[in-house]
C-alpha atoms as a PDB file:
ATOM      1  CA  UNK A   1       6.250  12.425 -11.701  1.00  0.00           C
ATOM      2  CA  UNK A   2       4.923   8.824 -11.178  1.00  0.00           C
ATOM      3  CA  UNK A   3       4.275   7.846  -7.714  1.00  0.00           C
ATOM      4  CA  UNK A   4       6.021   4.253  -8.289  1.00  0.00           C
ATOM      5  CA  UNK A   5       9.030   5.577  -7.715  1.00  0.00           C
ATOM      6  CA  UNK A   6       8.620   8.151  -5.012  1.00  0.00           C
ATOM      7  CA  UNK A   7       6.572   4.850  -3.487  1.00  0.00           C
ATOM      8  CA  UNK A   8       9.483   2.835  -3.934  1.00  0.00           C
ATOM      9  CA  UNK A   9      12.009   4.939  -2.125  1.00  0.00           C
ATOM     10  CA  UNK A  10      10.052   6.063   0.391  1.00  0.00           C
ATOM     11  CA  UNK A  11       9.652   2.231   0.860  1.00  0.00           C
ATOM     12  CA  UNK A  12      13.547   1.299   0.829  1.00  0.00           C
ATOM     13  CA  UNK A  13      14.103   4.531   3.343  1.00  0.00           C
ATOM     14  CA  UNK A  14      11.504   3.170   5.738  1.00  0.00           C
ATOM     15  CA  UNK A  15      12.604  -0.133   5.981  1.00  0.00           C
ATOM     16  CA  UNK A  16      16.058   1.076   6.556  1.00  0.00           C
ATOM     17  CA  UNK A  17      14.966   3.201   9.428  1.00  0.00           C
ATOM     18  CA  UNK A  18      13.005   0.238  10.738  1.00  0.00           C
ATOM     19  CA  UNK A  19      15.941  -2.179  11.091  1.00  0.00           C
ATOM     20  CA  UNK A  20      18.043  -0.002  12.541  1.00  0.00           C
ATOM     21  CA  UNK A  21      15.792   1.385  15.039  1.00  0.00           C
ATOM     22  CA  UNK A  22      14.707  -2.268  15.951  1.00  0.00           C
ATOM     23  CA  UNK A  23      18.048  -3.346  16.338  1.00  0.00           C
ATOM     24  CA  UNK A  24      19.108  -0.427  18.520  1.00  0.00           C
ATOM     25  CA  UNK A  25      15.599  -1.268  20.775  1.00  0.00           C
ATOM     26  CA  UNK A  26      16.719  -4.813  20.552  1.00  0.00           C
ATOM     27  CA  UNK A  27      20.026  -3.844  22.425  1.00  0.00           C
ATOM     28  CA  UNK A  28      17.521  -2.396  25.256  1.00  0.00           C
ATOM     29  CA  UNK A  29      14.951  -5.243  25.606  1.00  0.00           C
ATOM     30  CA  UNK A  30      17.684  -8.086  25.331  1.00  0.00           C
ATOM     31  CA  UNK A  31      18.742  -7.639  29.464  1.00  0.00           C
ATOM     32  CA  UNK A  32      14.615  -7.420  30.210  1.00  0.00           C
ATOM     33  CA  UNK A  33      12.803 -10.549  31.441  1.00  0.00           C
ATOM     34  CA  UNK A  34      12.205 -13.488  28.657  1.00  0.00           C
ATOM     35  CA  UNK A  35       8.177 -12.129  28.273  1.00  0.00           C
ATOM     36  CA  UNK A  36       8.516  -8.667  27.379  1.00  0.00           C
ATOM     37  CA  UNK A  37      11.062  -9.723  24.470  1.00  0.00           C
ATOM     38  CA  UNK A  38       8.580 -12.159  23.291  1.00  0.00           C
ATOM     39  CA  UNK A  39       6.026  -9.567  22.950  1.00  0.00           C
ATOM     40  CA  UNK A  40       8.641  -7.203  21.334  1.00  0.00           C
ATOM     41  CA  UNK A  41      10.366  -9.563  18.875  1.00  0.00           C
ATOM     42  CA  UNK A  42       7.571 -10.058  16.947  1.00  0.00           C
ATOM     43  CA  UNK A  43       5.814  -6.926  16.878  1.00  0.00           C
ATOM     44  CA  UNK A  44       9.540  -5.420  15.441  1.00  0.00           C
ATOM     45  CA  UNK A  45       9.158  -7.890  12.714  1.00  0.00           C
ATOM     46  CA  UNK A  46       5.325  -7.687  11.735  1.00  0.00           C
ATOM     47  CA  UNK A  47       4.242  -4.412  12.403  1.00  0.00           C
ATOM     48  CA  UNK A  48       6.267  -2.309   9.814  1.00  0.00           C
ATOM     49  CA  UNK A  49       4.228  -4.392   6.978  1.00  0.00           C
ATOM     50  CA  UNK A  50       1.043  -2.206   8.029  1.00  0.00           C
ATOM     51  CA  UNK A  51       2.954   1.211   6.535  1.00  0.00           C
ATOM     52  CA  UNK A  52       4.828  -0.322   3.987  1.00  0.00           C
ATOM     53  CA  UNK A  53       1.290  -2.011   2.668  1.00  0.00           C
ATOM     54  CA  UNK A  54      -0.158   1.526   2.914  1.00  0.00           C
ATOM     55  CA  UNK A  55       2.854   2.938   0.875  1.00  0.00           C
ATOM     56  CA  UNK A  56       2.532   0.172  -1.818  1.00  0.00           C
ATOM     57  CA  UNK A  57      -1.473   0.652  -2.665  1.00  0.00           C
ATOM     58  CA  UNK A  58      -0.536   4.384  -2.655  1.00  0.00           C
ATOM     59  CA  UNK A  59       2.216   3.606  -5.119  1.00  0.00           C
ATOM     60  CA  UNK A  60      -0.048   1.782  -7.411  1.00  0.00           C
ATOM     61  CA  UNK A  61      -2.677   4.637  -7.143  1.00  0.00           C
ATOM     62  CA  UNK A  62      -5.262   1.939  -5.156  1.00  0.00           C
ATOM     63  CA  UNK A  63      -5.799   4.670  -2.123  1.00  0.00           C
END
């Protein structure tokens, strides 16, 4: 079996999982003070490239 696809899925079920566990983390920081959801905010929306990069090269056999 290719990787591609097992790449692929493994992709679409991560970045599932990501939303919704942002979201539901979102609901907890929204009542905190202004600077801690600053910090938060982006680091839900940048740091889930890092694994799904990983997944992608692994995919394409480049790791």
């Amino acid at each position: 079996m290719s990787r591609t696809p097992v790449a692929t899925l493994a992709i679409c079920v991560f970045v599932l999982c990501w939303i919704a566990g942002a979201a539901v983390l979102a609901d907890a920081v929204r009542p905190l003070h202004w600077a801690i959801q600053a910090v938060y905010y982006p680091l839900a929306g940048f740091v889930w490239v890092f694994p799904v990069r990983w997944l992608m090269l692994w995919g394409a056999h480049k790791r």
